[in-house]
N, C-alpha and C. Protein backbone atom coordinates (compact mmCIF):
# COMPACT_ATOMS: atom_id res chain seq x y z
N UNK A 1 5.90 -5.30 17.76
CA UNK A 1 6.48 -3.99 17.63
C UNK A 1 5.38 -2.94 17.79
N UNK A 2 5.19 -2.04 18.60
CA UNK A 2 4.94 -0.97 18.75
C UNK A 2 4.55 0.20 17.46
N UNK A 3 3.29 0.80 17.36
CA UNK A 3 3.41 1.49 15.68
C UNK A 3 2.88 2.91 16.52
N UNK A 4 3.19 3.95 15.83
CA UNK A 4 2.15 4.69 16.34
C UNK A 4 1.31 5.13 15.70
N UNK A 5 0.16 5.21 17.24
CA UNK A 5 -1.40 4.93 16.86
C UNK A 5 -2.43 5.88 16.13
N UNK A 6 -1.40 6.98 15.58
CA UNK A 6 -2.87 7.82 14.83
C UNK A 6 -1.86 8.44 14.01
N UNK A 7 -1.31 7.59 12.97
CA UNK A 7 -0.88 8.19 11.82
C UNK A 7 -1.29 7.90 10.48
N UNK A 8 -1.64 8.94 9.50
CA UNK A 8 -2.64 8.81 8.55
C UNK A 8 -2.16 9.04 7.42
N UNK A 9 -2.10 8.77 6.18
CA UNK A 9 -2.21 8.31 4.56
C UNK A 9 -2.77 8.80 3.67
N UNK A 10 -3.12 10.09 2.84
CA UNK A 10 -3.70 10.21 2.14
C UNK A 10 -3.76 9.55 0.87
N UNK A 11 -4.18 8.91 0.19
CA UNK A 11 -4.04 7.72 -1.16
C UNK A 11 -4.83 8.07 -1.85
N UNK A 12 -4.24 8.63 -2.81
CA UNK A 12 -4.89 9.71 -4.33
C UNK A 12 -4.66 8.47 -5.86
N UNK A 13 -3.50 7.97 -5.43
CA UNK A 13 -2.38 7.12 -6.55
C UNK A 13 -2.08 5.99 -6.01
N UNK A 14 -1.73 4.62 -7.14
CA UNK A 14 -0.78 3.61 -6.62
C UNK A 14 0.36 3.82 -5.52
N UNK A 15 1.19 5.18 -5.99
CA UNK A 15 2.49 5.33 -5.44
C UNK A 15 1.85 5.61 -3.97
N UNK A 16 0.86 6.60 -3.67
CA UNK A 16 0.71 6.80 -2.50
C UNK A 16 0.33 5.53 -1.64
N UNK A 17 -0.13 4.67 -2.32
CA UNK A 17 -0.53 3.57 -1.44
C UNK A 17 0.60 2.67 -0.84
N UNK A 18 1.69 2.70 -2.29
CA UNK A 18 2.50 1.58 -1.81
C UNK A 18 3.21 1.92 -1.07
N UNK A 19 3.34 3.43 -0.98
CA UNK A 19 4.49 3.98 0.25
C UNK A 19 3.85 3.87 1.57
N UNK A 20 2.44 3.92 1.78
CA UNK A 20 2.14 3.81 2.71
C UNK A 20 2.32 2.03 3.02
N UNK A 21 1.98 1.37 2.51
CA UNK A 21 1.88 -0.04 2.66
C UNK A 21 3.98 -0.28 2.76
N UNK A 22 4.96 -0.13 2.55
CA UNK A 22 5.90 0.04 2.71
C UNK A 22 6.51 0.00 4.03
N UNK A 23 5.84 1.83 4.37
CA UNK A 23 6.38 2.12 5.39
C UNK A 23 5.69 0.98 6.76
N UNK A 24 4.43 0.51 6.94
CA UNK A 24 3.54 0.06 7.61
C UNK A 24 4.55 -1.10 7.65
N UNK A 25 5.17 -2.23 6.96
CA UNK A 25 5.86 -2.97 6.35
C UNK A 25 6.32 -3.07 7.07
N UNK A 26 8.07 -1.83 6.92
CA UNK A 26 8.93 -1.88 8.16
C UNK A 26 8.53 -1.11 9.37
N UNK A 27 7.85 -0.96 9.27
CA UNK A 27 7.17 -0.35 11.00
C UNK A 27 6.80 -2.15 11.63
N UNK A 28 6.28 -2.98 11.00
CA UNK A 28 6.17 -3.94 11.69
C UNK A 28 6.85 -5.01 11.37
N UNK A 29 8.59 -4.25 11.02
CA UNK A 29 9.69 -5.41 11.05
C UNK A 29 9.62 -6.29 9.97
N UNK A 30 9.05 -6.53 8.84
CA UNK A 30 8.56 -7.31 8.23
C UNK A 30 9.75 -6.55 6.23
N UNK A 31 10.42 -7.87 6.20
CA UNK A 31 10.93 -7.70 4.86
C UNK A 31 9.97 -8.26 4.18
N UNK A 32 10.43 -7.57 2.80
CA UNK A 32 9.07 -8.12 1.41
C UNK A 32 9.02 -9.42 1.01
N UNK A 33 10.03 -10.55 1.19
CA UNK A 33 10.22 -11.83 1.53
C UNK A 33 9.12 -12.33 2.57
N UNK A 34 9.43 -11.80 4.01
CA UNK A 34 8.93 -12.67 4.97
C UNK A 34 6.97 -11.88 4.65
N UNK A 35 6.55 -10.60 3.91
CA UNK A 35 5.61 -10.22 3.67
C UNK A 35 4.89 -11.39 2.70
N UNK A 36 5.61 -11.00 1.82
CA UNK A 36 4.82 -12.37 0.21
C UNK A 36 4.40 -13.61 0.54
N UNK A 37 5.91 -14.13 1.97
CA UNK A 37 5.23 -15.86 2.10
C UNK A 37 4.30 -15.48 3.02
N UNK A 38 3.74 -14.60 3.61
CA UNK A 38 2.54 -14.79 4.72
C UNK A 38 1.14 -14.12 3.76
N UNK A 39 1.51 -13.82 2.63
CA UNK A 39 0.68 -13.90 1.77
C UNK A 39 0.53 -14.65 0.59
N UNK A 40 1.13 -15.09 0.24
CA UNK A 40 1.21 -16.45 -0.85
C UNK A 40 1.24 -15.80 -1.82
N UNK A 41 2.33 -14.56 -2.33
CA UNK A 41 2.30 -14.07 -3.02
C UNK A 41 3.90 -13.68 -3.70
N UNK A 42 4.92 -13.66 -4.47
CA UNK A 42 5.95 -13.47 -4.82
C UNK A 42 6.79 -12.11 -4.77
N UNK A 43 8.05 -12.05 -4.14
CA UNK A 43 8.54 -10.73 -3.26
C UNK A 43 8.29 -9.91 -4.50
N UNK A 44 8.58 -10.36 -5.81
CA UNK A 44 8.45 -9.26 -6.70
C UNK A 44 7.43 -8.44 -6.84
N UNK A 45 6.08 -9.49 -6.64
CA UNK A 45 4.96 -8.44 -6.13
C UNK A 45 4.89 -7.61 -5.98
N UNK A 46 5.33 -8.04 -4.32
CA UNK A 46 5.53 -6.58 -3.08
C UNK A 46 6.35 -5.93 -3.45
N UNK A 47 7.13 -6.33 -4.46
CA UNK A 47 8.20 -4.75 -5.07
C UNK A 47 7.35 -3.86 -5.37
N UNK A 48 6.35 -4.71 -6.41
CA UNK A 48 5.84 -3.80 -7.71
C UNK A 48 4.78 -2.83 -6.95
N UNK A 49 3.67 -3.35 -5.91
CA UNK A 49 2.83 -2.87 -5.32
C UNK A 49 3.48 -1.43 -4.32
N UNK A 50 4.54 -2.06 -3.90
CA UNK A 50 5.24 -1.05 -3.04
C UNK A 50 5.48 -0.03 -3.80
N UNK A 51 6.58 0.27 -5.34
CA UNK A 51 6.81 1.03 -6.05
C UNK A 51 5.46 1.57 -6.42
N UNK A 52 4.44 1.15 -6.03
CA UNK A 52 3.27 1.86 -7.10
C UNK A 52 3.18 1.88 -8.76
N UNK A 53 3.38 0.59 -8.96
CA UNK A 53 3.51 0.41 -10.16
C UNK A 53 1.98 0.34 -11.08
N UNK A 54 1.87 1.14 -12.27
CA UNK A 54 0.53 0.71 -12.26
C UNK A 54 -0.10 -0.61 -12.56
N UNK A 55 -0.92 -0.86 -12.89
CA UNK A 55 -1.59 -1.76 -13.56
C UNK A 55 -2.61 -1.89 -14.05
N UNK A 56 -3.55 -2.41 -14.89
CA UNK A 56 -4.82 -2.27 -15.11
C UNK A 56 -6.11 -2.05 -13.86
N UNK A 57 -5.99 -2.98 -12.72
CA UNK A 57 -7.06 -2.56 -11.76
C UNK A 57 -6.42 -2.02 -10.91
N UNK A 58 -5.36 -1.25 -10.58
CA UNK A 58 -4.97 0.07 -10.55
C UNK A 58 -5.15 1.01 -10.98
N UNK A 59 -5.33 0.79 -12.03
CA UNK A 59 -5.75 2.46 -12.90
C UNK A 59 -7.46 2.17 -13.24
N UNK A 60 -8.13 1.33 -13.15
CA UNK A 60 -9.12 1.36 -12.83
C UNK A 60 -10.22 1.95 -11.71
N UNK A 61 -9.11 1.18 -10.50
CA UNK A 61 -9.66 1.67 -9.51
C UNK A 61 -9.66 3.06 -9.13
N UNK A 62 -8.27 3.53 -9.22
CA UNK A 62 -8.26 4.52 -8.96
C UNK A 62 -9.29 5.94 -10.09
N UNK A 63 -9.30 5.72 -10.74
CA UNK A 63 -10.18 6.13 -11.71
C UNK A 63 -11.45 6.69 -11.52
N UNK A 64 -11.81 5.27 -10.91
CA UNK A 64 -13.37 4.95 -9.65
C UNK A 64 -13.30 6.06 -8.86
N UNK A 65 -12.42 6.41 -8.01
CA UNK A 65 -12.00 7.00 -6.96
C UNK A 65 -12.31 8.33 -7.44
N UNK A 66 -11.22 8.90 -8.59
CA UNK A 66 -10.96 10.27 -9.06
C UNK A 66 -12.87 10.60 -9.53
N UNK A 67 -13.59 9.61 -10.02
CA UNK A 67 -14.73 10.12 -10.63
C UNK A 67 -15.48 10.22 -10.05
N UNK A 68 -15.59 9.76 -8.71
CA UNK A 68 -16.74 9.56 -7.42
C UNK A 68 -16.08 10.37 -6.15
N UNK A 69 -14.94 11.47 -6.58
CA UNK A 69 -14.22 12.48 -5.64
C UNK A 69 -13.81 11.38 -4.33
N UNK A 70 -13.47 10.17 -4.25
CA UNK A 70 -13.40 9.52 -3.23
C UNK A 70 -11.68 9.65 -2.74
N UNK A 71 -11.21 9.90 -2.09
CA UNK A 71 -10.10 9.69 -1.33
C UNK A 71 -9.84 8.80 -0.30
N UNK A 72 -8.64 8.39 -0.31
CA UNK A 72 -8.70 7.22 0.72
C UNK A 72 -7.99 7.93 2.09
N UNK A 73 -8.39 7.43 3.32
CA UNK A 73 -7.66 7.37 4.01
C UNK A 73 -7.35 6.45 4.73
N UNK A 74 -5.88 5.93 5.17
CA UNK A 74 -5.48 5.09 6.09
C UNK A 74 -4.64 5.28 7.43
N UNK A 75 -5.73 4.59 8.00
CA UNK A 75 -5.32 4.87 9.44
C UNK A 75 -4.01 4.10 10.06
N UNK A 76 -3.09 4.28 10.40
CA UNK A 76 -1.53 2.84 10.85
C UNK A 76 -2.10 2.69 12.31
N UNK A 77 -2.13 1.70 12.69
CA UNK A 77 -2.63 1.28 13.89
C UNK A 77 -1.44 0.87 14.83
C-alpha cells in the first residue's frame, strides 16, 4: 500500500504517539490482530499503546523528553 511520503507527527504524550502509530497502522492495512501476531505481542496491547494509555515507562520517558525540551518527530514513510 502506498503511504504518503512526507507526513509528520509531533509526539509531546503517549496519546500523541499512539495516534500516530494507529493511523500508520491503517495506512498500511494492518488490523491490531494481524499487528500483535507480527509482533509477538497481544491485540490488547496494541489497544492500550494505541489509546495512549499511560504507564510507568511512559511517563518516564516522556518525562525524559519534557526535561531535556526534546520533542519527537515522526516521519510516515
Amino acid at each position: 500500500m502506498e503511504t504518503t511520503p512526507h507526513a509528520w507527527a509531533w509526539v509531546t504524550r503517549p496519546a500523541d504517539l499512539g495516534a500516530f502509530l494507529r493511523d500508520r497502522r491503517l495506512q498500511r492495512g494492518l488490523t491490531q490482530a494481524e499487528l500483535a501476531d507480527e509482533l509477538g505481542i497481544s491485540r490488547r496491547y496494541v489497544v492500550e499503546i494505541e489509546q495512549g494509555k499511560p504507564s510507568l515507562y511512559t511517563d518516564r520517558l516522556f518525562a525524559v523528553l519534557r526535561e531535556l525540551d526534546i520533542v519527537l518527530k515522526a516521519e510516515q514513510r
